[in-house]
PDB file of N, CA and C in Angstrom:
ATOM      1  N   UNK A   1     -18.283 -51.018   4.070  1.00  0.00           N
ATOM      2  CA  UNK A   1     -17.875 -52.269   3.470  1.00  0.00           C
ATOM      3  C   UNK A   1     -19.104 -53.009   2.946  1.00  0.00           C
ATOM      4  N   UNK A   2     -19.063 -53.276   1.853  1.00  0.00           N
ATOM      5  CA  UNK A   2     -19.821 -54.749   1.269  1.00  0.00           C
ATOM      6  C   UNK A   2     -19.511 -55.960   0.823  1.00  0.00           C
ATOM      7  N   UNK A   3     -19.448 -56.994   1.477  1.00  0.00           N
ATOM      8  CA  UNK A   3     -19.247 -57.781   1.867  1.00  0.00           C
ATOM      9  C   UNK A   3     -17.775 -58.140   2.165  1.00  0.00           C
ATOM     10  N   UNK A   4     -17.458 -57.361   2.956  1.00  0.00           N
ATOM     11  CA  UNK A   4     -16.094 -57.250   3.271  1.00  0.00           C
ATOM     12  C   UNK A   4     -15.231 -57.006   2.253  1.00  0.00           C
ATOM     13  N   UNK A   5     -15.425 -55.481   1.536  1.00  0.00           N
ATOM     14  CA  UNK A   5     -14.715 -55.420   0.391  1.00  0.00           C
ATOM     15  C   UNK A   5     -14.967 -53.753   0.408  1.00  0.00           C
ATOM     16  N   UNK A   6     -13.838 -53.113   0.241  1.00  0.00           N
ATOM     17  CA  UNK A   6     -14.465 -51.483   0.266  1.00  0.00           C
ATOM     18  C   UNK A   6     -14.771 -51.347  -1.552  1.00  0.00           C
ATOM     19  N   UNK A   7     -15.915 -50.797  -1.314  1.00  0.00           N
ATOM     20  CA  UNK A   7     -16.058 -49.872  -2.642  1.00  0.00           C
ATOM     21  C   UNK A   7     -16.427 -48.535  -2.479  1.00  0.00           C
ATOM     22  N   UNK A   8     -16.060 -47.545  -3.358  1.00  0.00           N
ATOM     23  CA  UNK A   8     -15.549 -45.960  -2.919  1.00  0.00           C
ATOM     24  C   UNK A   8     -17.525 -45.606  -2.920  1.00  0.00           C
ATOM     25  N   UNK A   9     -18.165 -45.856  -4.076  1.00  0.00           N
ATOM     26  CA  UNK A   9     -19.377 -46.222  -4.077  1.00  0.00           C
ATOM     27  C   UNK A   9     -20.536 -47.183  -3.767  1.00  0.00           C
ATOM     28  N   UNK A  10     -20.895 -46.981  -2.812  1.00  0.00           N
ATOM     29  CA  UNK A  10     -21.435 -48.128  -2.024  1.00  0.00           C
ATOM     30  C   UNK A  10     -22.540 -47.832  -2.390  1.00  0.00           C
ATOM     31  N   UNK A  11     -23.788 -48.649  -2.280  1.00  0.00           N
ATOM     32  CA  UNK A  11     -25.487 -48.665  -2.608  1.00  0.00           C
ATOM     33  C   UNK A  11     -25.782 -47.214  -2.032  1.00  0.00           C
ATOM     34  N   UNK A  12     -25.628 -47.109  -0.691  1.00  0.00           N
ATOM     35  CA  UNK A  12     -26.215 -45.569   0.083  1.00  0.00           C
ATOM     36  C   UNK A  12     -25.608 -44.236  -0.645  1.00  0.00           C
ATOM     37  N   UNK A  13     -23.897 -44.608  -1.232  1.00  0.00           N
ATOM     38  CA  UNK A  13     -23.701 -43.467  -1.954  1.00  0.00           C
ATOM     39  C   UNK A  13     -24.669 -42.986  -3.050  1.00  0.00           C
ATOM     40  N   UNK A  14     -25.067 -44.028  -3.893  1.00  0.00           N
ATOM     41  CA  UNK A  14     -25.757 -44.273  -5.454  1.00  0.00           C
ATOM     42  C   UNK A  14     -27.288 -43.379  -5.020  1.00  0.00           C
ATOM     43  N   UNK A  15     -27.649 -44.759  -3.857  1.00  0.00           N
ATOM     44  CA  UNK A  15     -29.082 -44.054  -4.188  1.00  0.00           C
ATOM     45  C   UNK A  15     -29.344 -42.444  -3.474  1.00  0.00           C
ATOM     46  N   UNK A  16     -28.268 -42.129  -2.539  1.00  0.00           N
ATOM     47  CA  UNK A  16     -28.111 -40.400  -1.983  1.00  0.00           C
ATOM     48  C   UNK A  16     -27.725 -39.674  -3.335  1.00  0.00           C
ATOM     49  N   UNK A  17     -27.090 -40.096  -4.232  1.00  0.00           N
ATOM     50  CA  UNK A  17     -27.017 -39.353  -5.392  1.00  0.00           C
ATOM     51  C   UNK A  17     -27.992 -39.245  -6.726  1.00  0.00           C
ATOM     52  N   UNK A  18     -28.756 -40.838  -6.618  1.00  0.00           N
ATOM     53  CA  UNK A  18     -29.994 -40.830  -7.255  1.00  0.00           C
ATOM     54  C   UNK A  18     -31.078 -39.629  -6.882  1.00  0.00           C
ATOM     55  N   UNK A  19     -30.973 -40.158  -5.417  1.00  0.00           N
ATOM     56  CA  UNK A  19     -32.353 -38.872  -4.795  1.00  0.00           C
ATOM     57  C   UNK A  19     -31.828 -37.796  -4.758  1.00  0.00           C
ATOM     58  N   UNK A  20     -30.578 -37.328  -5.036  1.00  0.00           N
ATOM     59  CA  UNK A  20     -30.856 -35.907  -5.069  1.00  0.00           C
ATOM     60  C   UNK A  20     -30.805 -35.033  -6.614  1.00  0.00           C
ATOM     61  N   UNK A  21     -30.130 -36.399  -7.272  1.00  0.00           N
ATOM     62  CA  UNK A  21     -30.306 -35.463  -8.608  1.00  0.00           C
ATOM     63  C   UNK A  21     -31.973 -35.555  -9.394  1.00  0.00           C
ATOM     64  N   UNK A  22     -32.515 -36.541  -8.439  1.00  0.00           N
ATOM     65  CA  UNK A  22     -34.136 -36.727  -9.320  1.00  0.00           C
ATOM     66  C   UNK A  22     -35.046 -35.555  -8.563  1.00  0.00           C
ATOM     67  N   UNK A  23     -35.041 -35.700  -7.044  1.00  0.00           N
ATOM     68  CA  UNK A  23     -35.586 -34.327  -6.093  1.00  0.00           C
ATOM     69  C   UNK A  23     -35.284 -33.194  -6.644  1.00  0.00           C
ATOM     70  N   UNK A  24     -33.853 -33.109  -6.846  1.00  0.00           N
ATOM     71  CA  UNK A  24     -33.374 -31.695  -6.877  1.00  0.00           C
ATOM     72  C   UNK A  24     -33.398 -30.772  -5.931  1.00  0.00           C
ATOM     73  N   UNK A  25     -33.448 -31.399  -4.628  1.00  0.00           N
ATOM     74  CA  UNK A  25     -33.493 -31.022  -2.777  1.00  0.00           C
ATOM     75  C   UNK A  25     -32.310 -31.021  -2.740  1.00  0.00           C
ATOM     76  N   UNK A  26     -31.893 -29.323  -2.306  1.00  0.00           N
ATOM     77  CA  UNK A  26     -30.473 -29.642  -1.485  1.00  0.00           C
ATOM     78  C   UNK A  26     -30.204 -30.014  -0.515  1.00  0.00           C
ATOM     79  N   UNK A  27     -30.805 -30.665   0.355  1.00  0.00           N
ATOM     80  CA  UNK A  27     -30.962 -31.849   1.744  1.00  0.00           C
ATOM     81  C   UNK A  27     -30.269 -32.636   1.244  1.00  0.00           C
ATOM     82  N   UNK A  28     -31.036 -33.135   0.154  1.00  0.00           N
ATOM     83  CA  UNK A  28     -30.623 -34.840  -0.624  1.00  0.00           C
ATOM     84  C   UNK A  28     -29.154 -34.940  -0.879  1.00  0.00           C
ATOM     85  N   UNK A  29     -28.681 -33.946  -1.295  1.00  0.00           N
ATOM     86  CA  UNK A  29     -27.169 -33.296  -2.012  1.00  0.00           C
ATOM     87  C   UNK A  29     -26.596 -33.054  -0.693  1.00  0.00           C
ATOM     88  N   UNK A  30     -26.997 -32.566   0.044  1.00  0.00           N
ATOM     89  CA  UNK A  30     -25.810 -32.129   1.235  1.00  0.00           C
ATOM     90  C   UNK A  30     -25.592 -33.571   1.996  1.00  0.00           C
ATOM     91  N   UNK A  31     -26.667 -34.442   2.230  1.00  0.00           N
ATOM     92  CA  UNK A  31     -26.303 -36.094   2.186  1.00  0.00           C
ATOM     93  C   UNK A  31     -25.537 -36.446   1.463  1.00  0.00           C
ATOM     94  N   UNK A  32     -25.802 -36.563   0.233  1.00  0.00           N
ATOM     95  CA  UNK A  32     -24.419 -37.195  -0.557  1.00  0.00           C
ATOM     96  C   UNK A  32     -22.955 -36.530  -0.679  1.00  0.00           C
ATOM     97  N   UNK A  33     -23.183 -35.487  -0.249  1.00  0.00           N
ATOM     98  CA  UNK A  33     -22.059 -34.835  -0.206  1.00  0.00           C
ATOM     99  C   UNK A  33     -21.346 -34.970   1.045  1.00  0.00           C
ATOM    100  N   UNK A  34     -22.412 -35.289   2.251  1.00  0.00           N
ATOM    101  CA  UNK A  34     -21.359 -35.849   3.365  1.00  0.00           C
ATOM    102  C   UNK A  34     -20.978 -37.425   3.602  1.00  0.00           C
ATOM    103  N   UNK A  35     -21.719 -37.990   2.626  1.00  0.00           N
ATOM    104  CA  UNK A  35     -21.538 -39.625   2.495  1.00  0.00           C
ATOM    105  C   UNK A  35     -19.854 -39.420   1.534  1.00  0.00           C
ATOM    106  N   UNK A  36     -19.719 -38.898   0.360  1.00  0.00           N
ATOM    107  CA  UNK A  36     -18.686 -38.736  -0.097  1.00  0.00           C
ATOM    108  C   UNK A  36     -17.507 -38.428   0.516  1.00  0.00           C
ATOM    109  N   UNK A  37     -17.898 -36.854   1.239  1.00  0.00           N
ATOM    110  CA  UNK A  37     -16.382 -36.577   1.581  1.00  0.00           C
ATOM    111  C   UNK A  37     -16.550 -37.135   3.202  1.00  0.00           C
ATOM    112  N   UNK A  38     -16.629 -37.950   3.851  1.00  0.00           N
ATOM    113  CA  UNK A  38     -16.858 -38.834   5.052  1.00  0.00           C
ATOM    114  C   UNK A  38     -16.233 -39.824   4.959  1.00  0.00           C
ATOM    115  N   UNK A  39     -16.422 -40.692   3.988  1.00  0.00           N
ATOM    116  CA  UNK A  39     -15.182 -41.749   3.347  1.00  0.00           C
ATOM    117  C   UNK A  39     -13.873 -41.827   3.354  1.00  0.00           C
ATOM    118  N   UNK A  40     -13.355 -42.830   3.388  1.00  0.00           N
ATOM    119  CA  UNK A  40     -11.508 -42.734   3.688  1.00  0.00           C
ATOM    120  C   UNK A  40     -11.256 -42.511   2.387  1.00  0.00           C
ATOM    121  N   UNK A  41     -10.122 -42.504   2.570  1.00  0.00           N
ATOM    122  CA  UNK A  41      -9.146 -41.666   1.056  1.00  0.00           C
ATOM    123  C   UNK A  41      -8.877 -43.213   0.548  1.00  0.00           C
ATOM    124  N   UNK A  42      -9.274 -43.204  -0.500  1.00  0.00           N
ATOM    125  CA  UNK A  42      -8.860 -44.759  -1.335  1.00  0.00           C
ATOM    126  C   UNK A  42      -7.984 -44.194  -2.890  1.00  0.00           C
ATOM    127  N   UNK A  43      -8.047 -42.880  -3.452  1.00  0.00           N
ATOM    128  CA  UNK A  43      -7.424 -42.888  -4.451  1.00  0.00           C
ATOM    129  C   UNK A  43      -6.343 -41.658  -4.216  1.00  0.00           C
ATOM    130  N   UNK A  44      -5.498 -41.313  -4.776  1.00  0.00           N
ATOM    131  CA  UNK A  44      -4.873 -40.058  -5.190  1.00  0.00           C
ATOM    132  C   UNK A  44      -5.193 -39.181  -4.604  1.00  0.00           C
ATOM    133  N   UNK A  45      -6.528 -38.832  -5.746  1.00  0.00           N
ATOM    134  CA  UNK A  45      -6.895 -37.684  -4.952  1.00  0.00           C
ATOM    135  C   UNK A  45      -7.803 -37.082  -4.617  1.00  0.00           C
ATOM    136  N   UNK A  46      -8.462 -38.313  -3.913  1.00  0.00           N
ATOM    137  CA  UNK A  46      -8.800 -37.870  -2.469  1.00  0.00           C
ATOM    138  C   UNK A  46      -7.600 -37.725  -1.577  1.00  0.00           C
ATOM    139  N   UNK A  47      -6.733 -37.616  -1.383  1.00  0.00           N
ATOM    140  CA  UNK A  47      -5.906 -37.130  -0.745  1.00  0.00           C
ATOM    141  C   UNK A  47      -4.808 -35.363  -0.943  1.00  0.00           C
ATOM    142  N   UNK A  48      -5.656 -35.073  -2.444  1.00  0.00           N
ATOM    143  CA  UNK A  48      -5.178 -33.839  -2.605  1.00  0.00           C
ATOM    144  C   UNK A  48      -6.365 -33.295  -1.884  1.00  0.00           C
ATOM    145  N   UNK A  49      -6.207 -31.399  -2.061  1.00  0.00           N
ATOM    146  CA  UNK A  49      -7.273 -30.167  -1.690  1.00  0.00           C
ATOM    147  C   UNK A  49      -6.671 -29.141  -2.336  1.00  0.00           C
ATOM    148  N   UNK A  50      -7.665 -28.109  -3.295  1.00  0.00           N
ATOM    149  CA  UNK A  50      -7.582 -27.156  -3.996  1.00  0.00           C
ATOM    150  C   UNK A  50      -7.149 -26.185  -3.587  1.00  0.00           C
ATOM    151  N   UNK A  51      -6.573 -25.453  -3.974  1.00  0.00           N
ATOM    152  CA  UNK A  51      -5.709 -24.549  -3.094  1.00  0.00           C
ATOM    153  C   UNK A  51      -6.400 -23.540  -4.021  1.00  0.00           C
ATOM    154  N   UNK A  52      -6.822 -21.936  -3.489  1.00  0.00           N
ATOM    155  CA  UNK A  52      -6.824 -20.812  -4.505  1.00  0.00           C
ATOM    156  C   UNK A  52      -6.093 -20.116  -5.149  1.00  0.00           C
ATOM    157  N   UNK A  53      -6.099 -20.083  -6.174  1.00  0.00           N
ATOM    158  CA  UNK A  53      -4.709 -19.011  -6.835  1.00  0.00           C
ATOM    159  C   UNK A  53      -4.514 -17.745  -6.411  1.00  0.00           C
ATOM    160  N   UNK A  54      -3.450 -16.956  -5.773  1.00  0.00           N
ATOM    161  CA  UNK A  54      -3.054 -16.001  -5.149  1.00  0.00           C
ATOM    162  C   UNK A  54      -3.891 -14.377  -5.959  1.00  0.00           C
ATOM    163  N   UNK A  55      -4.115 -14.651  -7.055  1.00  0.00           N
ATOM    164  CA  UNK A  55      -4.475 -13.711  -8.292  1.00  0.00           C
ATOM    165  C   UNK A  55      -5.582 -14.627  -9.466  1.00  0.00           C
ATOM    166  N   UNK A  56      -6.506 -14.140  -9.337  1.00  0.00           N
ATOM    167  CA  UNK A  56      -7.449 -15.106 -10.517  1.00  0.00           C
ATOM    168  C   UNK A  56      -6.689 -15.485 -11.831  1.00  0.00           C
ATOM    169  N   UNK A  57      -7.066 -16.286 -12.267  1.00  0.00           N
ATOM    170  CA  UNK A  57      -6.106 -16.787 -13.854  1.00  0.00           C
ATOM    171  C   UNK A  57      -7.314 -15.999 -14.373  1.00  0.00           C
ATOM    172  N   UNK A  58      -7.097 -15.547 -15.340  1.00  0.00           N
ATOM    173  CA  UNK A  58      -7.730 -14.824 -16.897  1.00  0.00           C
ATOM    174  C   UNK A  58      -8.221 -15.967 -17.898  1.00  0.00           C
ATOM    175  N   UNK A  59      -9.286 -16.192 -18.230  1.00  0.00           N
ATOM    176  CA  UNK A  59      -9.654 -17.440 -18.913  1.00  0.00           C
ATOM    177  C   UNK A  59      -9.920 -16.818 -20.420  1.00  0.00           C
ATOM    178  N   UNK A  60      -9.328 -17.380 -21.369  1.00  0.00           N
ATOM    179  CA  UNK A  60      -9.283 -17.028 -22.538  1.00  0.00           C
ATOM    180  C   UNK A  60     -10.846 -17.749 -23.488  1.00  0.00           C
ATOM    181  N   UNK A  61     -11.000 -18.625 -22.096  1.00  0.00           N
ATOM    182  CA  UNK A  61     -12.525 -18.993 -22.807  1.00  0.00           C
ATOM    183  C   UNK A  61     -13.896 -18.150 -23.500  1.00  0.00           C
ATOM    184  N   UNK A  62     -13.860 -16.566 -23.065  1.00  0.00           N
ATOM    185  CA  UNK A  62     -14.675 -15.933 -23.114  1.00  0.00           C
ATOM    186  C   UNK A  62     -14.376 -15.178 -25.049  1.00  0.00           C
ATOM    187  N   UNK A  63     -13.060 -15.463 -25.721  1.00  0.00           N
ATOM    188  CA  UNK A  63     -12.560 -14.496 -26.045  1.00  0.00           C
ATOM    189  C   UNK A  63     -12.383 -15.639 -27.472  1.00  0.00           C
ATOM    190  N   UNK A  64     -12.814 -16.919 -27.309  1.00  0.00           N
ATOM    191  CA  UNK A  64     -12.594 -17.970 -27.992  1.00  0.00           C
ATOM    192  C   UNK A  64     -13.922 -18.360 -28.591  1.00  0.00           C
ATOM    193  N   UNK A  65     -15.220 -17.954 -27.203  1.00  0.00           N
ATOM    194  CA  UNK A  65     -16.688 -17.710 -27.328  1.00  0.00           C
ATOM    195  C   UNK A  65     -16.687 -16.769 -28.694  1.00  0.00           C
ATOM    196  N   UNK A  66     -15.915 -15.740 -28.600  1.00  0.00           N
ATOM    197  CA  UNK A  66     -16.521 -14.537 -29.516  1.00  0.00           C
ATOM    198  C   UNK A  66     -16.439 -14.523 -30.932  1.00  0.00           C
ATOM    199  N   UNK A  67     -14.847 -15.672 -31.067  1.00  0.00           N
ATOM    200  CA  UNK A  67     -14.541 -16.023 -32.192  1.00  0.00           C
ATOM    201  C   UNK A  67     -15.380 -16.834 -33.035  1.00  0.00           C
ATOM    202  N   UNK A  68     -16.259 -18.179 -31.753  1.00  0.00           N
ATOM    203  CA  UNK A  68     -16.857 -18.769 -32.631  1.00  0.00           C
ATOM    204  C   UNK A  68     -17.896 -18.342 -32.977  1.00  0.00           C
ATOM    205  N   UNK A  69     -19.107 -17.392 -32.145  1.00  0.00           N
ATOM    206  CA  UNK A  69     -19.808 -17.075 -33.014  1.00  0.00           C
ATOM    207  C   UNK A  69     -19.681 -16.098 -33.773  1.00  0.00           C
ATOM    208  N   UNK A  70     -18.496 -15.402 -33.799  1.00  0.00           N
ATOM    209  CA  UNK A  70     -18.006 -14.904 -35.273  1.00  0.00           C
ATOM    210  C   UNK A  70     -18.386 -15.397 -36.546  1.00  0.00           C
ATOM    211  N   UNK A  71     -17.299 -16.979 -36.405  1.00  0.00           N
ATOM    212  CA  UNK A  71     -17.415 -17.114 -37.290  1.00  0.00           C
ATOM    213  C   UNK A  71     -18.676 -18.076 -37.647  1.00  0.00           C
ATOM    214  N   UNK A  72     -19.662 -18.216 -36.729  1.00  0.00           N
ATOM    215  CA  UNK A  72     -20.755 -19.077 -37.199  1.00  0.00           C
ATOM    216  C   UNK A  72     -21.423 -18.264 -37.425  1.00  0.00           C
ATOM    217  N   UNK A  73     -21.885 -16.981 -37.028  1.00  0.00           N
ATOM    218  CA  UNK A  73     -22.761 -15.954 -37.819  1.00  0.00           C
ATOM    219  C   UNK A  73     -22.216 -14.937 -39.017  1.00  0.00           C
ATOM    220  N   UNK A  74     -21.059 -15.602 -39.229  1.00  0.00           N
ATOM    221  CA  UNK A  74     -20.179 -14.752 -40.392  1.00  0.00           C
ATOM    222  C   UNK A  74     -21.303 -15.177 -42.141  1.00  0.00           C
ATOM    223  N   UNK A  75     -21.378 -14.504 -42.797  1.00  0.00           N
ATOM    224  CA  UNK A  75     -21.935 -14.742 -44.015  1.00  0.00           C
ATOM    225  C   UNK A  75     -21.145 -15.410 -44.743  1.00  0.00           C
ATOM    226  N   UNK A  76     -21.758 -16.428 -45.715  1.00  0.00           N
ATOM    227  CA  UNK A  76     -21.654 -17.546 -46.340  1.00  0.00           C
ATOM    228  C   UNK A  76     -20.562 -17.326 -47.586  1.00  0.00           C
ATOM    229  N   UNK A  77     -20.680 -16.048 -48.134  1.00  0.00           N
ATOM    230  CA  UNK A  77     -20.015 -15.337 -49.032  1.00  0.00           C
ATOM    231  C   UNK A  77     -19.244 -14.367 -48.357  1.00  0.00           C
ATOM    232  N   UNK A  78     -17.467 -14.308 -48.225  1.00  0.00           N
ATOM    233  CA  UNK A  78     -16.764 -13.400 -48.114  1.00  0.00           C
ATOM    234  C   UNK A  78     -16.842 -12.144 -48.267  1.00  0.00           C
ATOM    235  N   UNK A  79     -17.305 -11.844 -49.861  1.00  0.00           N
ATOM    236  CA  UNK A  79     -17.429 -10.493 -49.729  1.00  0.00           C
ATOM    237  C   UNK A  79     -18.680  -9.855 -49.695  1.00  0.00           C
ATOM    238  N   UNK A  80     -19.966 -10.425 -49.057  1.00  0.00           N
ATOM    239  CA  UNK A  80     -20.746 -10.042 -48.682  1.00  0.00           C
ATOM    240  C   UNK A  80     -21.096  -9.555 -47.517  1.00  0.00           C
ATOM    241  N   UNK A  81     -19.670  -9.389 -46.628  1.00  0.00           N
ATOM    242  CA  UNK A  81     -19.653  -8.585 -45.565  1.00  0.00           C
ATOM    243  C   UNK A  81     -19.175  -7.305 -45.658  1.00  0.00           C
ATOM    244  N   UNK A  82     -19.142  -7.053 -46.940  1.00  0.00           N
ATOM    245  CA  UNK A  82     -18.917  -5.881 -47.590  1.00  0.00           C
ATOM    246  C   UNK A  82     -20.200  -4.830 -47.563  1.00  0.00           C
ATOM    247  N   UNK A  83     -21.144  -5.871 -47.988  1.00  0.00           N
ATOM    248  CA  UNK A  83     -22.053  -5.217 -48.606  1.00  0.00           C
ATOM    249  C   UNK A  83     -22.397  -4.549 -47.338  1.00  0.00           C
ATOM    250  N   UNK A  84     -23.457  -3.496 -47.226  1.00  0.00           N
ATOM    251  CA  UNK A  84     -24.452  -2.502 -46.265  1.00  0.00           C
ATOM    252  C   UNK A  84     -25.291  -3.506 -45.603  1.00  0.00           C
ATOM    253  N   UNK A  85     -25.393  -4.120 -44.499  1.00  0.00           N
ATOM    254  CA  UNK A  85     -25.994  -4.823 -43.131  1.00  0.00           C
ATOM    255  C   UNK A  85     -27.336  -5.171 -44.190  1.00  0.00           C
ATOM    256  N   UNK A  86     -28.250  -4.246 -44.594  1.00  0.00           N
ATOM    257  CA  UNK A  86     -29.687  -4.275 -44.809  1.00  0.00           C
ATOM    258  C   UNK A  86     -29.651  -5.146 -45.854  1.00  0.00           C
ATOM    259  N   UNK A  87     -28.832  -5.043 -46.719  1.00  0.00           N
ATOM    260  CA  UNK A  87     -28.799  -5.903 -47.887  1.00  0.00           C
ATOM    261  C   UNK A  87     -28.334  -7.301 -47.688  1.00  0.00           C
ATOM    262  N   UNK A  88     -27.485  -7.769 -46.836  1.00  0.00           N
ATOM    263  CA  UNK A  88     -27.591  -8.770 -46.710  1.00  0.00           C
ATOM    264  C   UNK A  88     -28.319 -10.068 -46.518  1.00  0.00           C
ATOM    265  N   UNK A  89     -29.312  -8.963 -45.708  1.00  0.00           N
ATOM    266  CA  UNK A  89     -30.618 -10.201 -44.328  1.00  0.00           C
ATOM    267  C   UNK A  89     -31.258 -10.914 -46.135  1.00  0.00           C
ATOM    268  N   UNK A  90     -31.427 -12.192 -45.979  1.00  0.00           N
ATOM    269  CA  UNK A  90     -32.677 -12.302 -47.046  1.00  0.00           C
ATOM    270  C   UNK A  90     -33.966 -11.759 -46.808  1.00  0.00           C
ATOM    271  N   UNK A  91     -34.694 -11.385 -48.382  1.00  0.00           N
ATOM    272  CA  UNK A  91     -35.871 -10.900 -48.383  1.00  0.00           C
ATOM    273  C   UNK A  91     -37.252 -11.779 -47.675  1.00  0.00           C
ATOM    274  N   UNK A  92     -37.846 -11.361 -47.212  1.00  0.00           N
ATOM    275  CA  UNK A  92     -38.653 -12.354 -46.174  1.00  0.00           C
ATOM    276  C   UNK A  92     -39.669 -12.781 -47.510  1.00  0.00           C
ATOM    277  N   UNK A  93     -40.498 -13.873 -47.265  1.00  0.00           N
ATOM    278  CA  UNK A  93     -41.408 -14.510 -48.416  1.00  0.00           C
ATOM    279  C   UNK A  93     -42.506 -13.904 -48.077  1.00  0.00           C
TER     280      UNK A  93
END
Protein backbone atom coordinates (compact mmCIF):
# COMPACT_ATOMS: atom_id res chain seq x y z
CA UNK A 1 0.00 0.00 0.00
CA UNK A 2 0.88 3.69 -0.61
CA UNK A 3 -0.62 5.74 1.24
CA UNK A 4 -3.33 3.64 1.92
CA UNK A 5 -4.21 3.02 -1.60
CA UNK A 6 -3.15 -0.25 -3.54
CA UNK A 7 -1.30 0.28 -6.68
CA UNK A 8 -0.51 -2.99 -8.77
CA UNK A 9 2.94 -1.01 -9.28
CA UNK A 10 4.38 0.27 -6.38
CA UNK A 11 7.98 2.28 -6.24
CA UNK A 12 9.86 -1.30 -5.21
CA UNK A 13 8.06 -2.89 -8.22
CA UNK A 14 9.51 0.06 -10.74
CA UNK A 15 12.79 0.35 -9.38
CA UNK A 16 13.22 -4.00 -9.20
CA UNK A 17 12.32 -3.64 -12.80
CA UNK A 18 14.52 -0.60 -13.47
CA UNK A 19 17.55 -2.60 -11.95
CA UNK A 20 17.10 -5.40 -13.70
CA UNK A 21 16.51 -4.30 -17.09
CA UNK A 22 19.65 -1.70 -16.75
CA UNK A 23 22.01 -4.72 -14.84
CA UNK A 24 20.74 -7.24 -16.96
CA UNK A 25 21.33 -9.66 -13.64
CA UNK A 26 19.02 -12.36 -13.43
CA UNK A 27 18.96 -11.88 -9.52
CA UNK A 28 17.50 -8.42 -10.28
CA UNK A 29 14.67 -10.16 -12.57
CA UNK A 30 13.98 -13.06 -10.37
CA UNK A 31 13.19 -10.07 -7.67
CA UNK A 32 10.89 -8.49 -9.78
CA UNK A 33 9.46 -11.36 -10.79
CA UNK A 34 8.69 -12.40 -7.24
CA UNK A 35 7.56 -8.82 -6.27
CA UNK A 36 5.01 -9.27 -9.25
CA UNK A 37 3.65 -12.56 -8.99
CA UNK A 38 3.57 -12.16 -4.84
CA UNK A 39 0.93 -9.49 -5.19
CA UNK A 40 -2.84 -10.01 -4.81
CA UNK A 41 -4.87 -10.43 -7.87
CA UNK A 42 -6.31 -6.86 -8.60
CA UNK A 43 -7.24 -7.42 -12.35
CA UNK A 44 -8.76 -10.23 -14.56
CA UNK A 45 -6.05 -11.65 -15.22
CA UNK A 46 -4.17 -12.04 -12.75
CA UNK A 47 -6.54 -14.38 -11.86
CA UNK A 48 -6.26 -16.47 -15.08
CA UNK A 49 -3.02 -19.26 -15.74
CA UNK A 50 -1.87 -20.57 -19.12
CA UNK A 51 -2.72 -23.75 -19.70
CA UNK A 52 -0.53 -25.82 -22.54
CA UNK A 53 -2.07 -26.90 -25.64
CA UNK A 54 -2.53 -30.70 -25.70
CA UNK A 55 -0.63 -30.68 -29.37
CA UNK A 56 1.57 -27.55 -30.40
CA UNK A 57 -0.46 -25.04 -32.72
CA UNK A 58 1.53 -24.73 -36.14
CA UNK A 59 2.36 -21.02 -36.53
CA UNK A 60 1.92 -19.79 -39.96
CA UNK A 61 4.31 -17.01 -38.97
CA UNK A 62 7.32 -18.71 -40.42
CA UNK A 63 5.62 -19.21 -43.88
CA UNK A 64 4.39 -15.43 -44.01
CA UNK A 65 8.37 -14.64 -43.13
CA UNK A 66 9.13 -16.30 -46.53
CA UNK A 67 6.60 -14.46 -48.41
CA UNK A 68 7.85 -11.25 -47.31
CA UNK A 69 11.17 -11.53 -48.12
CA UNK A 70 10.05 -12.85 -51.29
CA UNK A 71 8.64 -10.28 -52.13
CA UNK A 72 11.14 -7.63 -50.81
CA UNK A 73 14.02 -9.28 -52.58
CA UNK A 74 11.83 -9.91 -55.67
CA UNK A 75 13.26 -7.67 -58.69
CA UNK A 76 11.93 -4.37 -59.50
CA UNK A 77 10.94 -5.47 -63.05
CA UNK A 78 8.58 -8.53 -63.46
CA UNK A 79 10.06 -9.97 -66.14
CA UNK A 80 13.40 -9.77 -65.09
CA UNK A 81 13.04 -12.77 -63.11
CA UNK A 82 13.12 -14.30 -66.21
CA UNK A 83 16.23 -13.37 -67.09
CA UNK A 84 19.53 -15.94 -66.02
CA UNK A 85 20.41 -14.98 -62.03
CA UNK A 86 23.97 -13.47 -63.39
CA UNK A 87 22.40 -10.98 -65.45
CA UNK A 88 20.39 -9.55 -63.23
CA UNK A 89 22.92 -8.50 -60.16
CA UNK A 90 24.00 -4.85 -61.39
CA UNK A 91 27.38 -4.36 -62.89
CA UNK A 92 29.66 -3.30 -59.99
CA UNK A 93 31.41 0.41 -60.71
Amino acid sequence: MHGGEYHMYKPDVIAALQAAVISGDYEHYKLFARLVNGRPASTFRDLLALKSAARPIRSRKSSRRRRFWRALTAPACPSARFLPRRTRRSPSP
